[in-house]
Structures are given as C-alpha cells and as structure tokens.
C-alpha atoms as a PDB file:
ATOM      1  CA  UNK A   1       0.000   0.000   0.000  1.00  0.00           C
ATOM      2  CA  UNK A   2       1.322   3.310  -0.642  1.00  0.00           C
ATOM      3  CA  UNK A   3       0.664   6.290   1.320  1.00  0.00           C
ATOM      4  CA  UNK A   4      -0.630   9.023  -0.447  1.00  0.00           C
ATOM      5  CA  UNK A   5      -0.788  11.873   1.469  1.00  0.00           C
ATOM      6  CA  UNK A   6       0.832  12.972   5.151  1.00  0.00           C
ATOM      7  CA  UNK A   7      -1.227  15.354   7.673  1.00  0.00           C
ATOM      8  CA  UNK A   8      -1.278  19.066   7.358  1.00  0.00           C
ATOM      9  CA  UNK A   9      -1.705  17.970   3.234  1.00  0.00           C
ATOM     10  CA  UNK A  10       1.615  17.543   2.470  1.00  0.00           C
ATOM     11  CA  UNK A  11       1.913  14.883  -0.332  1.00  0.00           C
ATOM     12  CA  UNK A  12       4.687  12.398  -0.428  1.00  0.00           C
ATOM     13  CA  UNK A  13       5.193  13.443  -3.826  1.00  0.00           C
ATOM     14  CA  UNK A  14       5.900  16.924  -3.260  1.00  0.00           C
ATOM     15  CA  UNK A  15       8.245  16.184  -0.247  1.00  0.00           C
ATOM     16  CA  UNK A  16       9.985  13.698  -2.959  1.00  0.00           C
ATOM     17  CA  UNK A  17      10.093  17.237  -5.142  1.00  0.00           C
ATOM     18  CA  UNK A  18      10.815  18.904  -2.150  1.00  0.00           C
ATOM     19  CA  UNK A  19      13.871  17.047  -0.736  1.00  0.00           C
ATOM     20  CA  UNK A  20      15.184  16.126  -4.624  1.00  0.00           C
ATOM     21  CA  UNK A  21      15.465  19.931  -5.592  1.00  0.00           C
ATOM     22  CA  UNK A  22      17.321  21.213  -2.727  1.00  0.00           C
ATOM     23  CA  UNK A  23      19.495  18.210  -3.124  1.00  0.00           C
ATOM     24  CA  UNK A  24      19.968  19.342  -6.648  1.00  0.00           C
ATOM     25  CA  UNK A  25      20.452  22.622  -5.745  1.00  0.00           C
ATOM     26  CA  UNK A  26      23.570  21.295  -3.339  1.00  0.00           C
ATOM     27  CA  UNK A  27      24.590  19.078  -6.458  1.00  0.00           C
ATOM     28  CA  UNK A  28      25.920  22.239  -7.695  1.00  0.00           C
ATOM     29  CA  UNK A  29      26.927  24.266  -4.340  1.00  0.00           C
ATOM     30  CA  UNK A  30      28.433  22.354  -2.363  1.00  0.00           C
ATOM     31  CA  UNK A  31      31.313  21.223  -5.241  1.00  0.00           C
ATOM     32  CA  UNK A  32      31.468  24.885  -5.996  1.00  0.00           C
ATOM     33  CA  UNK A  33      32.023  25.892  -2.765  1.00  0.00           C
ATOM     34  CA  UNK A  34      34.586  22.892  -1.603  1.00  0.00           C
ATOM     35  CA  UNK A  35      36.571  22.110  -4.964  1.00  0.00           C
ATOM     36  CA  UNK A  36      36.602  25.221  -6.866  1.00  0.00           C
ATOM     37  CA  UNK A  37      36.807  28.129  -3.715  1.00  0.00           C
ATOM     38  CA  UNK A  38      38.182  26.516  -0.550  1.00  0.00           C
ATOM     39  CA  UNK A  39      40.354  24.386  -2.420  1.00  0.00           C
ATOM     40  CA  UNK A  40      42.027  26.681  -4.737  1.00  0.00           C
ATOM     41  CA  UNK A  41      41.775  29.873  -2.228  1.00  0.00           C
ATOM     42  CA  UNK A  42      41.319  29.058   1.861  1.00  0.00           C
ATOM     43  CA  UNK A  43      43.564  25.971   1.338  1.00  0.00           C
ATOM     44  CA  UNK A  44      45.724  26.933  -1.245  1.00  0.00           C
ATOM     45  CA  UNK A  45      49.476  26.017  -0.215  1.00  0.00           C
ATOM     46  CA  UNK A  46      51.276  28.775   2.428  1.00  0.00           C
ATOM     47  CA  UNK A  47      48.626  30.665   4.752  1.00  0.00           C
ATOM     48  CA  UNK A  48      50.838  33.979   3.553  1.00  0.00           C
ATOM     49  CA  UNK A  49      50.000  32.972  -0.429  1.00  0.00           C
ATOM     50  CA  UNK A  50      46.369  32.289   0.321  1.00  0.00           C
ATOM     51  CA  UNK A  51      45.654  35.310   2.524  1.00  0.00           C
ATOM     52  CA  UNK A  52      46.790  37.344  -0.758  1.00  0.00           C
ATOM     53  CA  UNK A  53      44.636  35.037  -2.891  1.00  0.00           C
ATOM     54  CA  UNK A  54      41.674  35.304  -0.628  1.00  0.00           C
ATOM     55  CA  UNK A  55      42.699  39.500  -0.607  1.00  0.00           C
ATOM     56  CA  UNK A  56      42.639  39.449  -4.657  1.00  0.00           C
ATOM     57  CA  UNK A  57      39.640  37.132  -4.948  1.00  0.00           C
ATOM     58  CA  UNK A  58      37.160  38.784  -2.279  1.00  0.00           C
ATOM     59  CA  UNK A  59      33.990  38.748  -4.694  1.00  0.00           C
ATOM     60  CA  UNK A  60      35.045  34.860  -5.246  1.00  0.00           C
ATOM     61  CA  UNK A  61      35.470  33.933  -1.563  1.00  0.00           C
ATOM     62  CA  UNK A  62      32.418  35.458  -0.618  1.00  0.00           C
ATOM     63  CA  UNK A  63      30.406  33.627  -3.620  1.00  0.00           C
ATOM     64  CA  UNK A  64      32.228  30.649  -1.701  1.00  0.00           C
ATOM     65  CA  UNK A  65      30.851  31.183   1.757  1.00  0.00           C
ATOM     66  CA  UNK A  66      27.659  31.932   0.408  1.00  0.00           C
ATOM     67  CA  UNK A  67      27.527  28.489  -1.389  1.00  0.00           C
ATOM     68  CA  UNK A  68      28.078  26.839   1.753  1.00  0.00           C
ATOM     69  CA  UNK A  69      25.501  28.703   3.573  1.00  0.00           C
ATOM     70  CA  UNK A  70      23.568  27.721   0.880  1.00  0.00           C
ATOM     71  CA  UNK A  71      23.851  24.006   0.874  1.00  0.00           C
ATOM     72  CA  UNK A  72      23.306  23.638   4.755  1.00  0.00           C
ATOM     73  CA  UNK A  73      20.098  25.614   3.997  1.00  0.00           C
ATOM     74  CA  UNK A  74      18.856  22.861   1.834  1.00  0.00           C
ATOM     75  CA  UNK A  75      20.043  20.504   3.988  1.00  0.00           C
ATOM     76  CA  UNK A  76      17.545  22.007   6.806  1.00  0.00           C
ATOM     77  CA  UNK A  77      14.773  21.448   3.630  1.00  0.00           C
ATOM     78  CA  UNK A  78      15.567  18.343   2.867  1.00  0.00           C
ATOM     79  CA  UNK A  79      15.702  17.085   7.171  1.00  0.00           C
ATOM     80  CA  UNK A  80      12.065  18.259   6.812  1.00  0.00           C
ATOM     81  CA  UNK A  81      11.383  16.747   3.938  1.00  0.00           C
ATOM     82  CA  UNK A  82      12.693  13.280   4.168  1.00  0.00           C
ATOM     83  CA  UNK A  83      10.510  13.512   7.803  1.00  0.00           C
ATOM     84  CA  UNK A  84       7.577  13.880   5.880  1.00  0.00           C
ATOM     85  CA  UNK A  85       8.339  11.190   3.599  1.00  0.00           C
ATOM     86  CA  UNK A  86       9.257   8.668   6.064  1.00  0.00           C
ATOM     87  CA  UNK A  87       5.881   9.239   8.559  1.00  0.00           C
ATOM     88  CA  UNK A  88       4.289   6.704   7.501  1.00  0.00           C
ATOM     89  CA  UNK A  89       7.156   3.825   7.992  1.00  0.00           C
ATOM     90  CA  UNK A  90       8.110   5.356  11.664  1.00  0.00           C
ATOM     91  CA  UNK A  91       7.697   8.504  12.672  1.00  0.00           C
ATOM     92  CA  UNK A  92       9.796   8.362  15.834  1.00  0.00           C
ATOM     93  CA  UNK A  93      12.793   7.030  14.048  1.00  0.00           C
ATOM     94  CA  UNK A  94      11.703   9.630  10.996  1.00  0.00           C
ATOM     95  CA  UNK A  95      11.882  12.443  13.694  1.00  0.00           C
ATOM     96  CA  UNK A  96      14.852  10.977  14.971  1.00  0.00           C
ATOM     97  CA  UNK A  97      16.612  10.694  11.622  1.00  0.00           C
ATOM     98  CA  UNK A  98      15.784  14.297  10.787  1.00  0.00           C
ATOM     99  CA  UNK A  99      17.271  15.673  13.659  1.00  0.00           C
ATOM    100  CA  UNK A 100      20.709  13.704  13.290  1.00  0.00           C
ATOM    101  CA  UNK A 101      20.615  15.769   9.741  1.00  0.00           C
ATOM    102  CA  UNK A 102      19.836  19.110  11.599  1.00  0.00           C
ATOM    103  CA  UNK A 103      22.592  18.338  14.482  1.00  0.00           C
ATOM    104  CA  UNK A 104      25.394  18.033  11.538  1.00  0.00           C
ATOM    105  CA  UNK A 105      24.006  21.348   9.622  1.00  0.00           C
ATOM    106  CA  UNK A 106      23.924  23.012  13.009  1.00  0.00           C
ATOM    107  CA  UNK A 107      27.617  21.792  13.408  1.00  0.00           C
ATOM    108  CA  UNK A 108      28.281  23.035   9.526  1.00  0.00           C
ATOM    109  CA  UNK A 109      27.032  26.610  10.226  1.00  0.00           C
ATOM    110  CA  UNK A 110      28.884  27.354  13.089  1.00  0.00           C
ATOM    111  CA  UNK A 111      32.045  26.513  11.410  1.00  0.00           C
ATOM    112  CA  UNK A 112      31.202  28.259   8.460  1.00  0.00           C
ATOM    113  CA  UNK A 113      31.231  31.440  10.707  1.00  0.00           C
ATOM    114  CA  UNK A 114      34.790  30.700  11.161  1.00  0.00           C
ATOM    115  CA  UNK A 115      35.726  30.568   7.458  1.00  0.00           C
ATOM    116  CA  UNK A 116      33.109  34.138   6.900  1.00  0.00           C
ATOM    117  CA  UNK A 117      35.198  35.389  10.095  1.00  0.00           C
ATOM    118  CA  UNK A 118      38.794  34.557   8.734  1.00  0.00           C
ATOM    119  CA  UNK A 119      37.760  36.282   5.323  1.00  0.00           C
ATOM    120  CA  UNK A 120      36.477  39.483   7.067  1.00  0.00           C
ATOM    121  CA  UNK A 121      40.280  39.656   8.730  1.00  0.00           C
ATOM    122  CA  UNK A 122      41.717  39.608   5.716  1.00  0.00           C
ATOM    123  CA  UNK A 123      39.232  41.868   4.234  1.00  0.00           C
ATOM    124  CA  UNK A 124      39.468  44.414   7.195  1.00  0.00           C
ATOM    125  CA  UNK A 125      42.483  46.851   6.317  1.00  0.00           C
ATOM    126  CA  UNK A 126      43.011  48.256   9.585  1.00  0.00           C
ATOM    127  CA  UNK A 127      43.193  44.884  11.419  1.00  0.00           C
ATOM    128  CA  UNK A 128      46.016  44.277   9.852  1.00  0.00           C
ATOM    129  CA  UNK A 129      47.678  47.410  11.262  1.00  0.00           C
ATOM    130  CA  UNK A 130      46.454  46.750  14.434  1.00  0.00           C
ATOM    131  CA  UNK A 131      47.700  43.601  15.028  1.00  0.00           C
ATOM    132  CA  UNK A 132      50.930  42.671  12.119  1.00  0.00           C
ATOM    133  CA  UNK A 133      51.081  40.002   9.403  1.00  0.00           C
ATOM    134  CA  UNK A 134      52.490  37.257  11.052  1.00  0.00           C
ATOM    135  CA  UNK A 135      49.710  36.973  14.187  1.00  0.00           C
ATOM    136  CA  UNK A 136      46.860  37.777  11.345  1.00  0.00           C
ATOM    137  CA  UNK A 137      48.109  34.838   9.160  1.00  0.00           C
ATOM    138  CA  UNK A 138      47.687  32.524  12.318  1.00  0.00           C
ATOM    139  CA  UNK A 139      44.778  33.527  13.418  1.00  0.00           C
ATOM    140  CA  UNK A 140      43.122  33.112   9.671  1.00  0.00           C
ATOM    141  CA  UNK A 141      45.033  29.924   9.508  1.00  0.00           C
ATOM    142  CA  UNK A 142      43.495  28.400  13.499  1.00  0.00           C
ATOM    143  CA  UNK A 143      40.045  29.253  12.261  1.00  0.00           C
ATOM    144  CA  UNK A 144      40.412  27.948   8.435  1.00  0.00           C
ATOM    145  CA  UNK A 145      41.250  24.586  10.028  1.00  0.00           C
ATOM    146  CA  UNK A 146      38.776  24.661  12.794  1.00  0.00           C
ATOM    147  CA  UNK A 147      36.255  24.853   9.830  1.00  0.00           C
ATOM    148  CA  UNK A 148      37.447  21.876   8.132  1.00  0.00           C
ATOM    149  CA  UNK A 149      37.595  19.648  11.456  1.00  0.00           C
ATOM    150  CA  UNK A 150      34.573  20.878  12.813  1.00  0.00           C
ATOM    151  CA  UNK A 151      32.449  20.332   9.565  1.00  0.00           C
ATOM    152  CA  UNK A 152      34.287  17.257   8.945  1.00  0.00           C
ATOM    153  CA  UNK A 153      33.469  15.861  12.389  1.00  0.00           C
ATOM    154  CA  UNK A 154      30.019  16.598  11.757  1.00  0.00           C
ATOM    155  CA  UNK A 155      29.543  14.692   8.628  1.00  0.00           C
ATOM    156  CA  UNK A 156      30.386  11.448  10.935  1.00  0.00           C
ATOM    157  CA  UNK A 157      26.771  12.258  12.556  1.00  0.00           C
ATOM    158  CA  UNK A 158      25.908  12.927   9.054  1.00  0.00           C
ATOM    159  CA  UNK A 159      26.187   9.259   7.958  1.00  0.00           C
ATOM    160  CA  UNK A 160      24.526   8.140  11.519  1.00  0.00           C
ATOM    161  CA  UNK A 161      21.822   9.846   9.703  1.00  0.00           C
ATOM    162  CA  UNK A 162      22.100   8.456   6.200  1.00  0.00           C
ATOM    163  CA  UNK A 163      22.124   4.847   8.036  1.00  0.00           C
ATOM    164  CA  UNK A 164      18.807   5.667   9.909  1.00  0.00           C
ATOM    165  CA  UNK A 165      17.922   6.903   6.596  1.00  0.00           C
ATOM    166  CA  UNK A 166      18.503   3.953   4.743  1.00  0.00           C
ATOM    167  CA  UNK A 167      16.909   1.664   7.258  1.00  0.00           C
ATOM    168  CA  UNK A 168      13.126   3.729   6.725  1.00  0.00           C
ATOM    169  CA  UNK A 169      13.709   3.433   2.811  1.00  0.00           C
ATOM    170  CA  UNK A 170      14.191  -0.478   3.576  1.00  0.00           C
ATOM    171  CA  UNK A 171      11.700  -0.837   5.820  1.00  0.00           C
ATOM    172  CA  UNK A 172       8.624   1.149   3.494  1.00  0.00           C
ATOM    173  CA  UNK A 173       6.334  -0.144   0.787  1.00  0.00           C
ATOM    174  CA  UNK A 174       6.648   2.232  -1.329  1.00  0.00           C
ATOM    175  CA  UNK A 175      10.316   3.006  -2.107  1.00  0.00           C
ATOM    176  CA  UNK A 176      13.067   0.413  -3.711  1.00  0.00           C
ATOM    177  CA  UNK A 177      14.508  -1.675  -0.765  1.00  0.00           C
ATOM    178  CA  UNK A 178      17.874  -1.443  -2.500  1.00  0.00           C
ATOM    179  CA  UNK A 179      17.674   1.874  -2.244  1.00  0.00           C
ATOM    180  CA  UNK A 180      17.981   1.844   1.663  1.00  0.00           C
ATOM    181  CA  UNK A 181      20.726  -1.022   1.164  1.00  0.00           C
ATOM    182  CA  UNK A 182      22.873   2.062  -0.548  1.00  0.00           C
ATOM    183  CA  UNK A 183      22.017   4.480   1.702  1.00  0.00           C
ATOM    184  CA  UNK A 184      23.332   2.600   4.556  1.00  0.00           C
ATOM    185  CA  UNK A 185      26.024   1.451   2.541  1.00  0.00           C
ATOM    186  CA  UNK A 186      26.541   5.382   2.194  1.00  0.00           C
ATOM    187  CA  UNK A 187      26.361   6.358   5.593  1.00  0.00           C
ATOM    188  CA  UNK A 188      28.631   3.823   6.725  1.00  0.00           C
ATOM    189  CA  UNK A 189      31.242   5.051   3.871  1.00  0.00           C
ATOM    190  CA  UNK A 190      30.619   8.470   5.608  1.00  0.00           C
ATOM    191  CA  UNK A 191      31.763   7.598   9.310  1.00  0.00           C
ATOM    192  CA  UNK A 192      35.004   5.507   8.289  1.00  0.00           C
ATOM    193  CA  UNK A 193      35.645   8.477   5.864  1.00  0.00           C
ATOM    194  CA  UNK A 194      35.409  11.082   8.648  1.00  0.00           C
ATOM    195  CA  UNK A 195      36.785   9.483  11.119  1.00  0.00           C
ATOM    196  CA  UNK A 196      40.066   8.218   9.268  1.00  0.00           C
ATOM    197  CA  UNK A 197      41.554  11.353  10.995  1.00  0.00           C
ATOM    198  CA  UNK A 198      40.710  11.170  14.320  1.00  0.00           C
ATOM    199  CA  UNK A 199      41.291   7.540  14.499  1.00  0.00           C
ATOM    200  CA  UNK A 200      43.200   5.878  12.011  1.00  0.00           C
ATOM    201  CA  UNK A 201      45.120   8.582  10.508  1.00  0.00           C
ATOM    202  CA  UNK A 202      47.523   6.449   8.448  1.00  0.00           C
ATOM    203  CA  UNK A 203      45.190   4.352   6.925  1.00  0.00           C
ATOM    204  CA  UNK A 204      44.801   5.656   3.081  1.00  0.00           C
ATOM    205  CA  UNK A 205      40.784   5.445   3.220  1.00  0.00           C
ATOM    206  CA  UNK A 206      39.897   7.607  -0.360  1.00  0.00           C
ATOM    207  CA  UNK A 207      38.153   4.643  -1.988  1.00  0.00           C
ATOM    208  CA  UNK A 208      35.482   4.658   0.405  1.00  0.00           C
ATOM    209  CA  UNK A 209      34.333   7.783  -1.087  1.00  0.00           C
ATOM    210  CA  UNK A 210      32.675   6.047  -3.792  1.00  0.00           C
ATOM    211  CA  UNK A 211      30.145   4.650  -1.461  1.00  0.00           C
ATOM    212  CA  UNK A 212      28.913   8.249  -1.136  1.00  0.00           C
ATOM    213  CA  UNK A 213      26.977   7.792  -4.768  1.00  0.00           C
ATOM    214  CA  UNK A 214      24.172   5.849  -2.814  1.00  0.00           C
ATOM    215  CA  UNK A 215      22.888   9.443  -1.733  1.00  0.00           C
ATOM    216  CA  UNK A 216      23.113  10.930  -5.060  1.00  0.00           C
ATOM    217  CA  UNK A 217      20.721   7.819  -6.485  1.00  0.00           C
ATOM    218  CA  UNK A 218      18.416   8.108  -3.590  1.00  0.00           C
ATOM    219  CA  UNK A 219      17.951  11.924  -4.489  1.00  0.00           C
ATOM    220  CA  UNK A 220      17.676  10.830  -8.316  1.00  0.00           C
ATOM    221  CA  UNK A 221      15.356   8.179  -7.951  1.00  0.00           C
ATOM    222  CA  UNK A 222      13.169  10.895  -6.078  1.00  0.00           C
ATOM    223  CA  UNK A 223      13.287  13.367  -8.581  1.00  0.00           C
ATOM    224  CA  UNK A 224      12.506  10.923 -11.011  1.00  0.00           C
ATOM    225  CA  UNK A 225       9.352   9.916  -8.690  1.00  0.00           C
ATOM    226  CA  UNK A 226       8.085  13.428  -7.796  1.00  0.00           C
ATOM    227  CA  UNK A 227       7.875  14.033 -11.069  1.00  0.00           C
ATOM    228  CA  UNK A 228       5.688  11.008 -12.012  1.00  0.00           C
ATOM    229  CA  UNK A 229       3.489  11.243  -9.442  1.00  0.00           C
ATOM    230  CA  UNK A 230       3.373   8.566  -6.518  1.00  0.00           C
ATOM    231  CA  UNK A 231       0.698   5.265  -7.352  1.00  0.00           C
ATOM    232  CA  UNK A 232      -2.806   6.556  -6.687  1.00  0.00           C
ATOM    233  CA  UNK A 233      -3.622   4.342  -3.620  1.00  0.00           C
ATOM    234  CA  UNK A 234      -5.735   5.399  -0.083  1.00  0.00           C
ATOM    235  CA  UNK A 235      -3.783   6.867   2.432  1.00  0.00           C
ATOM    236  CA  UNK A 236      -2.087   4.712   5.029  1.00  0.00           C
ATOM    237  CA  UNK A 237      -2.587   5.344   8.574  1.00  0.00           C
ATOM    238  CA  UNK A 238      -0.373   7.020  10.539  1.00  0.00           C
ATOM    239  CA  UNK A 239       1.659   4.901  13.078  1.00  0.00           C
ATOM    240  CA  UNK A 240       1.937   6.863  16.680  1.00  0.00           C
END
C-alpha cells in the first residue's frame, strides 16, 4: 500500500520534489564551494600565499561562503522533507533521523562562521595594522582549520543519519529496498571516511568515497518519482 498523502496535506510526492530539488540545488553548491573556492583559495598552499589570494579574490570567496551557507540551507529542507516522507514507515525514528541531519548542519554553520570570520580579517584593512602580518596569518590559519575539522566531524553524525535513513527506505512499501541497502552502505562510507583522521590517521581510506553515490541515487530516484506522481492508492494510517 502506498501512502498518499501525510497530515497538514503535504503529499509524499511533493516532499519527494521537495527534498530532490534542494538536493539538486547542493549538487551544484556544495562542489562549488569545496573544490573550486576553498580548495584553490582558503587551502591553497602557504597561509601567507592564500591570505593574498583570498585579498585578490574577495567577490570569489564570498560567492564561496555563500555556497556553503547555501547548501546547509537545503540541507535544513531536505531534514524536513525526508521527515515527511518517512511518517508513515516510523515517525519516531523519521523524527529521529531528521534531527541527526539538523545536528550536523547546526555543526556546519557554526564553522562556516569561522571561514566568513577569517575572510572578514583579511578583508578588514586596519586589522592588519592593528595587530601585524604574522599573528593575522595565524589567526586566519586556526580558524580555516577549525572549519574543516569541525564540519568534517560533523559529517560522521551525518552518515549516523544516512544509516537511519537507509533503514526507513528499507523498511517502506513504497520506495526500492535497495535503495535503503545504498544508503546505509553510504552512511557507513561516511563515518570511516570522517573518522580516518581522528582515528586511524595512516590508513589511506579515499576509496570509500565512492560509497557516497548511494545518496546521489536516492535523491535521483526521487526526482525521477516526484515528477511522475506517486501510485494513486488510499492513504495509510499514521503509526503513533
């Protein structure tokens, strides 16, 4: 039986639209804002040579920061939509998984005040009077790396919540059980990923990255649903 509609009249098919655009939307954010500006400015050899880079790029950085913002905005949309989606199979474990999700964002924004912090030092022309090259480069440099830790740290609960994730996708009726076996798959990937630092710091872990495509089908798959329109069926009940 598929469930047709959630209370408040919020179909499942427009949280699948819902949840499939802002992933989408991070599709093209979040490899903006990690591989093209953080990697080639914020983390960009010397501190000295990327202060100057960040200095000459300002307009770039900030399109940077605001990418980032960006993507742990849809992430907040997609929390709430996935919880809406998932009702029906358990909504305590739906609620549960949706708040793992809005932990890690939490976690993501305050570090990305860090990195929009470090750029308005550079930025700032009398700060750097003030206080002299050398203890400016540090400082930029302590909070530049407290916003890669940090976030990274975060995306361990991140795959807590793709694994609670793909156990409600397993466990409904009305999306592909091998869909949850990825997501899992995914999550797992995640926390080994993450924690490889913290943990096992020698240990060359990169492959694992691939499992991460599990989320990327899971969003497809939804897109590709919302659009078609769920099977016109009654509505299931709610479970308490």
């Amino acid at each position: 039986m598929y469930p047709a509609i959630h209370d408040e009249g919020i179909t499942l098919r427009q949280a699948a639209l819902i949840a499939s655009i802002a992933g989408l939307v991070m599709g093209f954010t979040a490899p903006f804002a990690e591989f093209v500006v953080f990697a080639n400015l914020f983390d960009s050899g010397k501190i000295a040579e990327a202060a100057q880079t960040i200095i000459g790029n300002q307009g770039f950085s900030l399109a940077g920061i605001f990418a980032y913002l960006l993507n742990f905005i849809c992430d907040v949309l997609i929390a709430w939509a996935l919880y809406i989606l998932l009702i029906p199979v358990n909504r305590s474990v739906s609620l549960l998984t949706a708040w793992f999700r809005l932990i890690y964002t939490v976690i993501g924004l305050i570090s990305l005040f860090k990195l929009a912090t470090a750029f308005r030092l550079l930025t700032i022309p009398t700060y750097l009077a003030v206080v002299g090259s050398e203890q400016l480069n540090a400082q930029v440099q302590l909070l530049v790396r407290s916003f890669r830790y940090e976030w990274s740290l975060g995306l361990v609960l991140f795959g807590i919540h793709l694994c609670l994730l793909g156990y409600l996708v397993y466990k409904s009726k009305y999306i592909p059980r091998i869909l949850g076996v990825l997501l899992a798959i995914a999550g797992v990937g995640y926390m080994i990923y993450y924690l490889n630092p913290y943990l096992y710091p020698h240990v060359g872990v990169g492959y694992i990255a691939i499992t991460f495509a599990g989320e990327l089908i899971f969003m497809l798959w939804l897109l590709f649903r919302g659009f078609r329109g769920w099977p016109s069926r009654e509505p299931a009940a709610l479970p308490l």
